[in-house]
N, C-alpha and C. Protein backbone atom coordinates (compact mmCIF):
# COMPACT_ATOMS: atom_id res chain seq x y z
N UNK A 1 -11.32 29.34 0.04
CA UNK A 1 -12.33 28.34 -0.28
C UNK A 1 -12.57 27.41 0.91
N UNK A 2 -11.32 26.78 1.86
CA UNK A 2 -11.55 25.86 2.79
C UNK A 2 -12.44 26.61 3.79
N UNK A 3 -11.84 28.05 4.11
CA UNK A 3 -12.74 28.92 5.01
C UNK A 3 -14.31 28.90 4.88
N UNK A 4 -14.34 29.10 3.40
CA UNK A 4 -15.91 29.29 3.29
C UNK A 4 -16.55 27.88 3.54
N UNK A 5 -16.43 27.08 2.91
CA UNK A 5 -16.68 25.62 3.05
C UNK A 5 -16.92 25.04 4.50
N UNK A 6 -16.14 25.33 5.22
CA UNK A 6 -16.09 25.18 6.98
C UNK A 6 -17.69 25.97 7.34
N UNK A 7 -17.42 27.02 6.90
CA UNK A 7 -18.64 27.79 7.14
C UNK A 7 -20.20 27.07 7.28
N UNK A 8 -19.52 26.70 5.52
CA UNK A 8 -21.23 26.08 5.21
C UNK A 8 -21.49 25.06 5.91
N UNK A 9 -19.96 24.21 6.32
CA UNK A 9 -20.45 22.99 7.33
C UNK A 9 -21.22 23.37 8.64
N UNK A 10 -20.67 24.71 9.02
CA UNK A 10 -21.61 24.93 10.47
C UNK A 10 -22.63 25.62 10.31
N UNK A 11 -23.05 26.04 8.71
CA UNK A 11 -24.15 26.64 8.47
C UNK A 11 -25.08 25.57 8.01
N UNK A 12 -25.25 24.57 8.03
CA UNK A 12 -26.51 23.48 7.43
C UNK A 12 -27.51 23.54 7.26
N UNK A 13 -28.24 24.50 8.39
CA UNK A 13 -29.81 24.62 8.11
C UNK A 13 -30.38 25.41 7.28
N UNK A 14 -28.88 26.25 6.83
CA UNK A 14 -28.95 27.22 5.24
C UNK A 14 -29.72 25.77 4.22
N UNK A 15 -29.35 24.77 3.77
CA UNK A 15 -29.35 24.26 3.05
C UNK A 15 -30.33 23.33 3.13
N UNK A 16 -31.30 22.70 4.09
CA UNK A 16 -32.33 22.04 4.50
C UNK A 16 -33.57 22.08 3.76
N UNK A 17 -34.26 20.89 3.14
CA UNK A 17 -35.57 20.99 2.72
C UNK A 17 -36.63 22.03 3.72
N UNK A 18 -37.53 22.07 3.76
CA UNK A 18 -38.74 22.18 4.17
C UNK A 18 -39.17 21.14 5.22
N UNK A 19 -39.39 20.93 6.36
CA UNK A 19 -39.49 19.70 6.71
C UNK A 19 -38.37 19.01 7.09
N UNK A 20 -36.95 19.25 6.79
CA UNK A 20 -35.67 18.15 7.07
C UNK A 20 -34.91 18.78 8.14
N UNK A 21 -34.77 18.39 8.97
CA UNK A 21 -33.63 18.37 10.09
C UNK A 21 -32.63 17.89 9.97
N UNK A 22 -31.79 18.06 10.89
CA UNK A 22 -30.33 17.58 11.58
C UNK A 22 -30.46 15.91 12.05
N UNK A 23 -30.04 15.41 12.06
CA UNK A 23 -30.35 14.42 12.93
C UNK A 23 -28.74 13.74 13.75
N UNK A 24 -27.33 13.90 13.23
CA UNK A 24 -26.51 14.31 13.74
C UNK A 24 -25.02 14.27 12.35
N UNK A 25 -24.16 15.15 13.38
CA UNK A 25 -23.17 15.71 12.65
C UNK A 25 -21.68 14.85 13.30
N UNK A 26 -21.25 14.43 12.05
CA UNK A 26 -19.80 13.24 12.46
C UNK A 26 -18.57 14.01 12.02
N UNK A 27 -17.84 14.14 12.81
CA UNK A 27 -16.28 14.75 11.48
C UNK A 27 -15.60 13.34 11.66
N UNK A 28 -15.02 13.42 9.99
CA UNK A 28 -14.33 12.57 9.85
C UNK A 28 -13.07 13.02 8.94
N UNK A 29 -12.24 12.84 9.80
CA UNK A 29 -10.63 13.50 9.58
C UNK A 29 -11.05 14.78 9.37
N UNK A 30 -10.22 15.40 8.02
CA UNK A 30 -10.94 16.97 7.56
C UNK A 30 -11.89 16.98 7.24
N UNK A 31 -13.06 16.25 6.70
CA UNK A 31 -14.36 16.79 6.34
C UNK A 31 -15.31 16.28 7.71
N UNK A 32 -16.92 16.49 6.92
CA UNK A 32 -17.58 16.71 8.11
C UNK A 32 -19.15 16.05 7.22
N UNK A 33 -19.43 14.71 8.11
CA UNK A 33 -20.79 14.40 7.55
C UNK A 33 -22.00 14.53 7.87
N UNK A 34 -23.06 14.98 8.00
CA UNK A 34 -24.35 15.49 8.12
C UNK A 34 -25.51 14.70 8.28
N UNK A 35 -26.06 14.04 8.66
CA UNK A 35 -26.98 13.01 8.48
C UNK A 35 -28.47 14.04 8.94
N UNK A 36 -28.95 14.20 8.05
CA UNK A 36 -30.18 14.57 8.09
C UNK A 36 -31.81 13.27 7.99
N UNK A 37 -32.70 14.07 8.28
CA UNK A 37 -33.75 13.14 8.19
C UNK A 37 -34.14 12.50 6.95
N UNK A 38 -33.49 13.71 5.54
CA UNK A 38 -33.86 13.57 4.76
C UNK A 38 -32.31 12.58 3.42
N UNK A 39 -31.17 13.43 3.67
CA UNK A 39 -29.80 13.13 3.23
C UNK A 39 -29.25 12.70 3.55
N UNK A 40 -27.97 12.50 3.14
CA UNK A 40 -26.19 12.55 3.37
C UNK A 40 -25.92 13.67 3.50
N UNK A 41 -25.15 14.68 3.75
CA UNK A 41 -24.47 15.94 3.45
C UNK A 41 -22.79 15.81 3.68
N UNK A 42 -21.95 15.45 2.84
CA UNK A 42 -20.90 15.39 3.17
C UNK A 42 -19.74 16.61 2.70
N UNK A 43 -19.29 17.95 3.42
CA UNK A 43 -18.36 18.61 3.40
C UNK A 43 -16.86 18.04 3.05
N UNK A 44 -15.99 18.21 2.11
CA UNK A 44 -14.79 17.92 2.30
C UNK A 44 -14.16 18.88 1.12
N UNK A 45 -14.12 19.78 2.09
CA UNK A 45 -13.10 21.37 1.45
C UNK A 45 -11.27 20.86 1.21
N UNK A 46 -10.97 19.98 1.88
CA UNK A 46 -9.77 19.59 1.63
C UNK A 46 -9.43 18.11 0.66
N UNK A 47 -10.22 17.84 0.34
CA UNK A 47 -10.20 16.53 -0.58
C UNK A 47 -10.24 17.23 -2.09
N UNK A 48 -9.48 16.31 -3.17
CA UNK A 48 -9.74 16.35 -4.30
C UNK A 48 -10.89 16.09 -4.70
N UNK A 49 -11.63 17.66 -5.35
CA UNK A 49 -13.12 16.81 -6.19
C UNK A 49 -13.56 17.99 -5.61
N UNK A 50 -14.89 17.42 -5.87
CA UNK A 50 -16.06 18.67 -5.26
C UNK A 50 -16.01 18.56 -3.86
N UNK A 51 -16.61 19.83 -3.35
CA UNK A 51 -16.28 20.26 -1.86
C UNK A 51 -17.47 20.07 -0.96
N UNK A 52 -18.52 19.63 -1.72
CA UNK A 52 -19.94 18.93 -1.05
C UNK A 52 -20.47 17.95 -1.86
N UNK A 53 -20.59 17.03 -1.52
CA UNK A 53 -21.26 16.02 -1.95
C UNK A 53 -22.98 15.60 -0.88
N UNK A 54 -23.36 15.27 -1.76
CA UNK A 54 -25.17 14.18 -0.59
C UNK A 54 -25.63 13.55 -1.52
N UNK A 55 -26.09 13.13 -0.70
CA UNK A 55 -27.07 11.63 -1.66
C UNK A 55 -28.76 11.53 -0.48
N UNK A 56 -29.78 10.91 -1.41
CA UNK A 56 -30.94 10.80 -0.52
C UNK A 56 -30.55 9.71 0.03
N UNK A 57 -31.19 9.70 1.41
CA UNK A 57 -31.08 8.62 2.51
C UNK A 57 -31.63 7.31 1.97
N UNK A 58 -32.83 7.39 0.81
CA UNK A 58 -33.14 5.94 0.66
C UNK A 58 -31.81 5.29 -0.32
N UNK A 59 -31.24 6.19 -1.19
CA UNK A 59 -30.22 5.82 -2.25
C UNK A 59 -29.08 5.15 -1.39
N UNK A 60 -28.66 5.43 0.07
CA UNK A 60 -27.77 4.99 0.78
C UNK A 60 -27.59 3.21 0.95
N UNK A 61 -27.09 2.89 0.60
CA UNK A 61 -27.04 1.42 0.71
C UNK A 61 -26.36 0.55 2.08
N UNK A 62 -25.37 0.95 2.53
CA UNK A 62 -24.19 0.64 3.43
C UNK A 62 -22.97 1.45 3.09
N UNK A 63 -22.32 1.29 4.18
CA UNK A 63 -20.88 1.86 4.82
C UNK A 63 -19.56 0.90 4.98
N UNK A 64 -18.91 1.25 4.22
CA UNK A 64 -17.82 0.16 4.71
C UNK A 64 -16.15 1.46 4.45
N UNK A 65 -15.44 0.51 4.69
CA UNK A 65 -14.17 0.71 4.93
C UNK A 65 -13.10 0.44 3.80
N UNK A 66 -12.30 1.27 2.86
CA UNK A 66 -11.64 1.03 2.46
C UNK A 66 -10.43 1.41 2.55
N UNK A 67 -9.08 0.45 2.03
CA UNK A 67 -8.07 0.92 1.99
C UNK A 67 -7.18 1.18 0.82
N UNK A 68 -6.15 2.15 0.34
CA UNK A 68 -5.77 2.47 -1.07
C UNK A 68 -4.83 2.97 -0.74
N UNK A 69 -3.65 2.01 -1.45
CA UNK A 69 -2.34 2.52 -1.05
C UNK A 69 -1.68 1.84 -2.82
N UNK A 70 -0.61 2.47 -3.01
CA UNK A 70 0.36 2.10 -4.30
C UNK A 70 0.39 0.70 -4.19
N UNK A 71 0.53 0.01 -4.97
CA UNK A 71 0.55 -1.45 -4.65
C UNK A 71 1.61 -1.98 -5.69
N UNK A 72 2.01 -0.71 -6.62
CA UNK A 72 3.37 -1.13 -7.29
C UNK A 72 4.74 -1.11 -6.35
N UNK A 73 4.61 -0.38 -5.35
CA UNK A 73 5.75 -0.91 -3.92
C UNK A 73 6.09 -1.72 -3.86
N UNK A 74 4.27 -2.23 -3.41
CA UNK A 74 4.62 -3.26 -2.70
C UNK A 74 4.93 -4.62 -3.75
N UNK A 75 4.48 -4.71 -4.71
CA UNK A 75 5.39 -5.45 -5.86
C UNK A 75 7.01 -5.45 -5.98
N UNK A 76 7.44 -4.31 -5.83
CA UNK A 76 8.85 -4.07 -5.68
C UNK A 76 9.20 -4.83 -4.46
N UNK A 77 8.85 -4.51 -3.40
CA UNK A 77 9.26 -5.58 -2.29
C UNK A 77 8.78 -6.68 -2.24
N UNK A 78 8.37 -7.48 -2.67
CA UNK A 78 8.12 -8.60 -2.27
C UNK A 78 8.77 -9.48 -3.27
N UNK A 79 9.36 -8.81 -4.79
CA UNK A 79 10.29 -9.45 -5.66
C UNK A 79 11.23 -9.48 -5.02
N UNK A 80 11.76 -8.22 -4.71
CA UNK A 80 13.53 -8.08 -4.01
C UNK A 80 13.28 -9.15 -2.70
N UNK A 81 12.23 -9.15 -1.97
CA UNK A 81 12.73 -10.74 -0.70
C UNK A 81 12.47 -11.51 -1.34
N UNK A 82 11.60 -12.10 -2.59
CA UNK A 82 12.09 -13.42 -2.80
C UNK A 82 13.37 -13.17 -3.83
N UNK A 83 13.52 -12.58 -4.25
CA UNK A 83 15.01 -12.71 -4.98
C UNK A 83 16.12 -13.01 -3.89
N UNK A 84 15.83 -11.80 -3.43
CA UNK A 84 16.78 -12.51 -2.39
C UNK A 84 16.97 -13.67 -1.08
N UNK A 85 15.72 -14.11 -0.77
CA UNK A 85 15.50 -15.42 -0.50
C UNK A 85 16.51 -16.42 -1.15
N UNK A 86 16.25 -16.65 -2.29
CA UNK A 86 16.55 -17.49 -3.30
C UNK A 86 18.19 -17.63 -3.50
N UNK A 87 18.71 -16.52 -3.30
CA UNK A 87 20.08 -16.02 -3.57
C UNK A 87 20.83 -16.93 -2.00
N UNK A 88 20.21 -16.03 -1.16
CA UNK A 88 20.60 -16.36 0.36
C UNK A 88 20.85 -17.87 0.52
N UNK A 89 19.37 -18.73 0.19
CA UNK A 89 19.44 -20.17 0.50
C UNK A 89 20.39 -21.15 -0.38
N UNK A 90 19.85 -20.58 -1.70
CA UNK A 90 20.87 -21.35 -2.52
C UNK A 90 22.84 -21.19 -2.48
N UNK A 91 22.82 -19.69 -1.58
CA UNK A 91 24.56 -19.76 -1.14
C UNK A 91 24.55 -20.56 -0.10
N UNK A 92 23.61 -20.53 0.64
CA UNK A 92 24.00 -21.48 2.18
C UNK A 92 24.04 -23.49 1.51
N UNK A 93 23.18 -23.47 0.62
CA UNK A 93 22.84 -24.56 0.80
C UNK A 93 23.42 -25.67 -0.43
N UNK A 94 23.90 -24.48 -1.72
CA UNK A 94 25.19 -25.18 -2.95
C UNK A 94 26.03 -25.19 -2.63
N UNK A 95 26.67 -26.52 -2.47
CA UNK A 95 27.73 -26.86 -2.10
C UNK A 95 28.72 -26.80 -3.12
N UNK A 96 29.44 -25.51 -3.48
CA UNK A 96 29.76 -25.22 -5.06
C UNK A 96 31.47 -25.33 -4.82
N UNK A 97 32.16 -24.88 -3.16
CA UNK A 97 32.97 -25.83 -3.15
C UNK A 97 33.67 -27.49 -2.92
N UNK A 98 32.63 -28.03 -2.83
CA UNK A 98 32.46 -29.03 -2.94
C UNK A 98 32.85 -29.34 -4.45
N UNK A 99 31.81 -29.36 -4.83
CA UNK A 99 31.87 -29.40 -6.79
C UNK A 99 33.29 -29.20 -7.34
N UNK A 100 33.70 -28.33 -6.78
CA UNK A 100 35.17 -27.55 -7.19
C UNK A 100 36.32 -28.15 -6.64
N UNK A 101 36.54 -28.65 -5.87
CA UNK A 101 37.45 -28.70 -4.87
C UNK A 101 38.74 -30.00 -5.63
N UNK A 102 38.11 -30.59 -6.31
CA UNK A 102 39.49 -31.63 -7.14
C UNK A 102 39.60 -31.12 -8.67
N UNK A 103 38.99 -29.49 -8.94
CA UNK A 103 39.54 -29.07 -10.15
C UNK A 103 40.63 -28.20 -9.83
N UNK A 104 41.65 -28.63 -10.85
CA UNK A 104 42.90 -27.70 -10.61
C UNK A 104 43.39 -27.47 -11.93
N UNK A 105 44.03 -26.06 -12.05
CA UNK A 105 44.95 -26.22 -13.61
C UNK A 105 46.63 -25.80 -13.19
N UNK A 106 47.27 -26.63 -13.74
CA UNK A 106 48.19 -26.75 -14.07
C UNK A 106 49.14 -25.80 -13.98
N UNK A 107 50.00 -25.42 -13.16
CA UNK A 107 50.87 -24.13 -13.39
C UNK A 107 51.89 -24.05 -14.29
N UNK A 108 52.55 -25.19 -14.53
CA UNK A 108 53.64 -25.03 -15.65
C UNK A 108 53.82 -25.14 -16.72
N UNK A 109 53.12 -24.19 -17.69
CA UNK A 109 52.08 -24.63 -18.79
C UNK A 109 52.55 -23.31 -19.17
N UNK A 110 53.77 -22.65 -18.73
CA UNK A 110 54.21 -21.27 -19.77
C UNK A 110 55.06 -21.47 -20.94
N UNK A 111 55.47 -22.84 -21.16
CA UNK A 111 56.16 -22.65 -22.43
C UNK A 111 55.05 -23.82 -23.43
N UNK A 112 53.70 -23.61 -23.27
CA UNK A 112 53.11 -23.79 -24.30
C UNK A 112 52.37 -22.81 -24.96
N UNK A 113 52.47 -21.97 -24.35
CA UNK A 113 52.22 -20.42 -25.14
C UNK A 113 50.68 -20.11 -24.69
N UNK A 114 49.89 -20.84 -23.80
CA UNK A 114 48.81 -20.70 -23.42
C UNK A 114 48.71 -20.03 -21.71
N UNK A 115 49.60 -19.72 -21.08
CA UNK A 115 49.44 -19.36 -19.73
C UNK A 115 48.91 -18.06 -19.63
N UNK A 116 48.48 -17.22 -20.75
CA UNK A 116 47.41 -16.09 -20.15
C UNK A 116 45.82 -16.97 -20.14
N UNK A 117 45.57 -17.75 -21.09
CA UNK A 117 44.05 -18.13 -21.11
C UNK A 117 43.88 -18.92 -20.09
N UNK A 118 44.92 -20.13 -19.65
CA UNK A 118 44.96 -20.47 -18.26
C UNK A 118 44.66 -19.82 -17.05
N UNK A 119 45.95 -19.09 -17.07
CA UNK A 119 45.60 -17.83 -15.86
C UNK A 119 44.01 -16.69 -15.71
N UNK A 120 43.27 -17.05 -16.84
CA UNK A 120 42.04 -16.40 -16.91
C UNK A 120 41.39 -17.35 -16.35
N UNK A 121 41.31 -19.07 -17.15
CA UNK A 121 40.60 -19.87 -16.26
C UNK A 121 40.72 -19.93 -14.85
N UNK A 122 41.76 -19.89 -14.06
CA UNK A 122 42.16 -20.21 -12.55
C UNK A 122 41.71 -18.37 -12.01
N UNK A 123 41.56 -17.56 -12.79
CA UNK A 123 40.46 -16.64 -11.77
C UNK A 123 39.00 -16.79 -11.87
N UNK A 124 38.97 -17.57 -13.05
CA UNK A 124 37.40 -17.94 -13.17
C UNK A 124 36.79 -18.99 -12.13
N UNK A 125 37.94 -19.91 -12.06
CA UNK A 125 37.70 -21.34 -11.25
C UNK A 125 37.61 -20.65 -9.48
N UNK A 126 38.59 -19.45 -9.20
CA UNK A 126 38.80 -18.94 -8.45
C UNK A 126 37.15 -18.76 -7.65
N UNK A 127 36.77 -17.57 -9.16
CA UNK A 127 35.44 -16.76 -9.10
C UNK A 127 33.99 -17.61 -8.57
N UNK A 128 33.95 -18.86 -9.13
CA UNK A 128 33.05 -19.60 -8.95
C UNK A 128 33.38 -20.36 -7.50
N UNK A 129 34.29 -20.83 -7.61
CA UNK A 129 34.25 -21.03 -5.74
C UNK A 129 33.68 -19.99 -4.22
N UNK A 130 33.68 -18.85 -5.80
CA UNK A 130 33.47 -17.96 -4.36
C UNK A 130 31.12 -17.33 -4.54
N UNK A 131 31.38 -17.97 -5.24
CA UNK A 131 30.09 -18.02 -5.78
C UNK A 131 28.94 -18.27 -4.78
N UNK A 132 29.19 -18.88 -4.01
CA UNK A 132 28.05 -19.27 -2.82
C UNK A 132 28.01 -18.09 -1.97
N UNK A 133 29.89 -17.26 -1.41
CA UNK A 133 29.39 -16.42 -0.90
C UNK A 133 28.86 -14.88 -1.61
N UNK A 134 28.73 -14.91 -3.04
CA UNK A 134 28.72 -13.66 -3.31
C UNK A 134 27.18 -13.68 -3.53
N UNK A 135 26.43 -14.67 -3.73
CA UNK A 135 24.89 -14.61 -3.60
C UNK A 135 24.96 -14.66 -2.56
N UNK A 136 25.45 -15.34 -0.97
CA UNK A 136 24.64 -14.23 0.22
C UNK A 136 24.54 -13.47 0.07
N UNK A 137 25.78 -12.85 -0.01
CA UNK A 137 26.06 -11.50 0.09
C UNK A 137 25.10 -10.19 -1.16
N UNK A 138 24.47 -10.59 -1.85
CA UNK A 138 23.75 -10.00 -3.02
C UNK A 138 22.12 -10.73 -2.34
N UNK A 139 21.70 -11.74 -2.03
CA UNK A 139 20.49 -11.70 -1.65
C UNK A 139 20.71 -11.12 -0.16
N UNK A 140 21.71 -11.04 0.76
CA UNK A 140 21.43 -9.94 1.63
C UNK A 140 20.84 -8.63 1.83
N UNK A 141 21.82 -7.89 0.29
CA UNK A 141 21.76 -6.45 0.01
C UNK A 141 19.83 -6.36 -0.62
N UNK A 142 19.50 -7.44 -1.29
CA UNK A 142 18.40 -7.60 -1.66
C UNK A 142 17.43 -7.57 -0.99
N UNK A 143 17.54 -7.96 0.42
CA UNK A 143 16.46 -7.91 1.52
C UNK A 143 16.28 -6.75 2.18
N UNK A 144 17.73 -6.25 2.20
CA UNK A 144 17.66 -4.97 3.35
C UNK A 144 17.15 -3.84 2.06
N UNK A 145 17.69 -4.29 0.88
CA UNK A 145 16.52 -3.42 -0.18
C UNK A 145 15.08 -2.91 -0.28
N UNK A 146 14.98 -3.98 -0.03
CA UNK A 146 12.62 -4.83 0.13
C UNK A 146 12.24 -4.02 1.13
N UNK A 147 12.82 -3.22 2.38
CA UNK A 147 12.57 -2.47 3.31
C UNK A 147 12.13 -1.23 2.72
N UNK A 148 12.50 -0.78 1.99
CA UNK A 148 12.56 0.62 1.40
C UNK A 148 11.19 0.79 0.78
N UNK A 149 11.00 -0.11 -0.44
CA UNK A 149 9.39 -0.35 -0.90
C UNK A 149 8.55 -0.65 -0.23
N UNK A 150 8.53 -1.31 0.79
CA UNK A 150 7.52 -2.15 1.84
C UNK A 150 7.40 -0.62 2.85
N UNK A 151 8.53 0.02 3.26
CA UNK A 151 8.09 1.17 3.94
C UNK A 151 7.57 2.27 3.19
N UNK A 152 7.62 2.28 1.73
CA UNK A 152 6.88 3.28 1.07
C UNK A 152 5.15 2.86 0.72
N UNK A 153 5.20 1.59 0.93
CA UNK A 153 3.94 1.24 0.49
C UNK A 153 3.37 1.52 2.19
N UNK A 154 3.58 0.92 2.88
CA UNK A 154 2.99 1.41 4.43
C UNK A 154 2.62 2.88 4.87
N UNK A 155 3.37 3.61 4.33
CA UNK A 155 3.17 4.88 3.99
C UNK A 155 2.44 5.63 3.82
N UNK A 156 1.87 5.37 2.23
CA UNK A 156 1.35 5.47 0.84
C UNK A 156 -0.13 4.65 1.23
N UNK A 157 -0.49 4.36 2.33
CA UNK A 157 -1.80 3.14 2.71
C UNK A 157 -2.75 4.41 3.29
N UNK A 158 -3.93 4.83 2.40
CA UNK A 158 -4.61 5.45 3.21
C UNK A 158 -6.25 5.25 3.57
N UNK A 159 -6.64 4.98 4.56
CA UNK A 159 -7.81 4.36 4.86
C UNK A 159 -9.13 5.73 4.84
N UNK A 160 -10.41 5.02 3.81
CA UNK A 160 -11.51 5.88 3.18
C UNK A 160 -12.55 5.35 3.90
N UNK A 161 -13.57 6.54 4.66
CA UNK A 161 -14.65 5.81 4.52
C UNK A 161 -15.41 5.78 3.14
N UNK A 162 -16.27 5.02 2.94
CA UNK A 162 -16.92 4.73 1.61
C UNK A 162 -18.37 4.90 2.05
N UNK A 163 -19.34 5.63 1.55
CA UNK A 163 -20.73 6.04 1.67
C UNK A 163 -21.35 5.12 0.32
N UNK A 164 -21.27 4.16 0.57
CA UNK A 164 -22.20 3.38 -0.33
C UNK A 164 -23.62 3.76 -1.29
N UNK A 165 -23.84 4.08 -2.73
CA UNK A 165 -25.00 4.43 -3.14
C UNK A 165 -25.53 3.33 -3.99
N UNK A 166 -27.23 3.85 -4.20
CA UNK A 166 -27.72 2.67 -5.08
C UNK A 166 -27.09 2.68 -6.70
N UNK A 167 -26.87 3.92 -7.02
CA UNK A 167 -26.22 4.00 -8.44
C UNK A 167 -25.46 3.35 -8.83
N UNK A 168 -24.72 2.54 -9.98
CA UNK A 168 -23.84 1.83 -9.84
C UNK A 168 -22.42 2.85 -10.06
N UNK A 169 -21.37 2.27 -9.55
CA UNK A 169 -19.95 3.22 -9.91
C UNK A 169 -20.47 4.64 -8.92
N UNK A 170 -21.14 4.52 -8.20
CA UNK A 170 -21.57 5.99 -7.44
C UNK A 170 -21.24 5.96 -5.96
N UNK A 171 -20.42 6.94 -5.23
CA UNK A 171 -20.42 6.60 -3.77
C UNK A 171 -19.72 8.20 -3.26
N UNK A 172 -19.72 8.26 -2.00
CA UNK A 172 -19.10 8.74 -1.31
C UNK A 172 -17.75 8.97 -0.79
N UNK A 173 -16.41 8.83 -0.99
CA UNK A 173 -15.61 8.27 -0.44
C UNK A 173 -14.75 9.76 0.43
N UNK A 174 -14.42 9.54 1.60
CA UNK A 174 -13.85 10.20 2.80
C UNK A 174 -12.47 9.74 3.45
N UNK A 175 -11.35 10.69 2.69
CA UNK A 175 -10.15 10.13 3.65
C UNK A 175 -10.52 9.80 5.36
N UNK A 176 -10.20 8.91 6.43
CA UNK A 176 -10.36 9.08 7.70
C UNK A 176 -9.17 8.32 8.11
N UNK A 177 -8.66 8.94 9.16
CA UNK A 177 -7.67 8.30 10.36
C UNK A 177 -7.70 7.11 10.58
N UNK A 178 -6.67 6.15 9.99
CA UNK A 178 -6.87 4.71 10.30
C UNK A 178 -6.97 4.59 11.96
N UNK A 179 -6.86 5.72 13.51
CA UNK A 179 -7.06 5.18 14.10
C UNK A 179 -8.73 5.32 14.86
N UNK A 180 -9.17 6.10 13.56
CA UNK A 180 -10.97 6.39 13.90
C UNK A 180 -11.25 5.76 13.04
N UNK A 181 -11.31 4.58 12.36
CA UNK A 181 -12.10 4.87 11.37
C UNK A 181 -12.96 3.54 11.98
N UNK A 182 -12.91 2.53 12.69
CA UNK A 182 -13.67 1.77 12.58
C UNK A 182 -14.92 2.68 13.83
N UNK A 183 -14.72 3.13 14.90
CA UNK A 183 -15.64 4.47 15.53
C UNK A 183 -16.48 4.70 14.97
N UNK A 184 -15.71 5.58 13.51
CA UNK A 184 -16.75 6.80 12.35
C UNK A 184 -17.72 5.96 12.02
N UNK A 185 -17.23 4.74 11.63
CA UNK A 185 -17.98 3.56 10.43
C UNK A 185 -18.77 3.48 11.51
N UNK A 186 -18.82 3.09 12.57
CA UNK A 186 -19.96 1.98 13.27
C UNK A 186 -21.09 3.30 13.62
N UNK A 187 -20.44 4.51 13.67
CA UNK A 187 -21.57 5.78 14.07
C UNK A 187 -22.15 5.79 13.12
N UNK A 188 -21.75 6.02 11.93
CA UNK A 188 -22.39 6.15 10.43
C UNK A 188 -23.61 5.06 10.35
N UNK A 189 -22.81 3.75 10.20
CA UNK A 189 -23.87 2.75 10.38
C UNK A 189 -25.39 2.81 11.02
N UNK A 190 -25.03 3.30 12.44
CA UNK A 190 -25.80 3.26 13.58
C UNK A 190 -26.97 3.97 13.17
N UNK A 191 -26.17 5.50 12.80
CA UNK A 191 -27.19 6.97 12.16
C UNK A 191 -28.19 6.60 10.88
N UNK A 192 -27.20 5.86 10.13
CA UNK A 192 -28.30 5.35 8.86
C UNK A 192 -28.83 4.58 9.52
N UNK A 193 -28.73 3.34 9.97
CA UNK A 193 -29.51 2.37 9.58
C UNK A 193 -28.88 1.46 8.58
N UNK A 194 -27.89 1.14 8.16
CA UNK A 194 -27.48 0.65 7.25
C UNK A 194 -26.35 -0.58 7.48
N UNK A 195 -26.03 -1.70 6.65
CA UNK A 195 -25.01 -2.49 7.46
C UNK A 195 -23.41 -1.87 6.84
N UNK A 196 -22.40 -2.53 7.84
CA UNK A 196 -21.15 -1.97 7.53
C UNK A 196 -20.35 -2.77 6.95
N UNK A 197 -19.02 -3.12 6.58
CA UNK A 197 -18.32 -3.80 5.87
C UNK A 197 -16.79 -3.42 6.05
N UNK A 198 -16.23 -4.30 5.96
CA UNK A 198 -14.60 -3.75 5.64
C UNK A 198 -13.74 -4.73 4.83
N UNK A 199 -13.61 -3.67 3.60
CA UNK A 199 -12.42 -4.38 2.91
C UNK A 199 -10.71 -3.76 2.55
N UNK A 200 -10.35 -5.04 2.41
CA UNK A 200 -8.93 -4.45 2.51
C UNK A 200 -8.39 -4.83 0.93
């Protein structure tokens, strides 16, 4: 199917009104766009969907730039750094031995028959002193976490051109090389006639 499709891209004048020319031919990433006197003609044998798309040249509105990447990632990272923000500052900055430091219990307190619940408190009293460093140490692990989502969402970011139509909910859209794409856009532009845009 991609074979044949390629084909038809270098076969175009198969497909031409009466009257309509070429006027020029753009590739963008894997597909391939057509600007005729009369159309759009856009090839994309490797995209999900149909494998040709066009639209009439007056229906064309503008060109812009989009980008579409998971954005539940990036939700994941940006909880885990402020969680762990929060964790980090508040160990540096609670002074929790402080707070602690004139509580003490009692060691000779075994012949009142209570020195196991004691001895539970004094690892508890223990536990909480150590409390400032175990949230560094947990909003640390939390940050170097946030890396993982933040690099899957960077990833997962893939930049479209967008063929703008008058229809509403109607367009064009073209994976392209985030490092062509502002190039493609401004040629596109140029070829229509049309203004450009970029949103993120």
């Amino acid at each position: 199917m991609n074979r044949t499709m390629s084909r038809w891209s270098d076969r175009v004048e198969e497909l031409l009104y009466d009257g309509e020319s070429v006027i020029e031919r753009i590739e963008v990433g894997t597909a391939t766009v057509v600007v005729t006197s009369h159309r759009v003609l856009a090839f994309t044998p490797r995209v999900d969907g149909a494998n040709f798309q066009q639209a009439d040249r007056p229906n064309v509105t503008g060109v812009s730039m989009d980008t579409d990447s998971d954005s539940g990632f990036l939700g994941y990272a940006l909880r885990a750094t402020a969680y762990g923000l929060v964790l980090v500052v508040t160990g540096v900055f609670l002074p929790i031995d402080r707070f602690l430091s004139g509580v003490t219990i009692p060691e000779t307190t075994g012949q009142l028959g209570i020195g196991g619940v004691l001895g539970l408190f004094q690892r508890l009293l223990s536990l909480l002193r150590d409390l400032d460093d175990i949230m560094q140490v947990f909003g640390a692990l939390l940050l170097l976490f946030a890396i993982v989502p933040f690099g899957v969402y960077l990833w997962s970011r893939e930049q479209s051109l967008v063929i703008e139509l008058a229809t509403d909910g109607e367009s064009i859209t073209l994976p392209v090389p985030e490092s062509d794409s502002e190039a493609i856009a401004g040629q596109l532009e140029d070829t229509l006639g049309v203004d450009g845009r970029t949103d993120e």
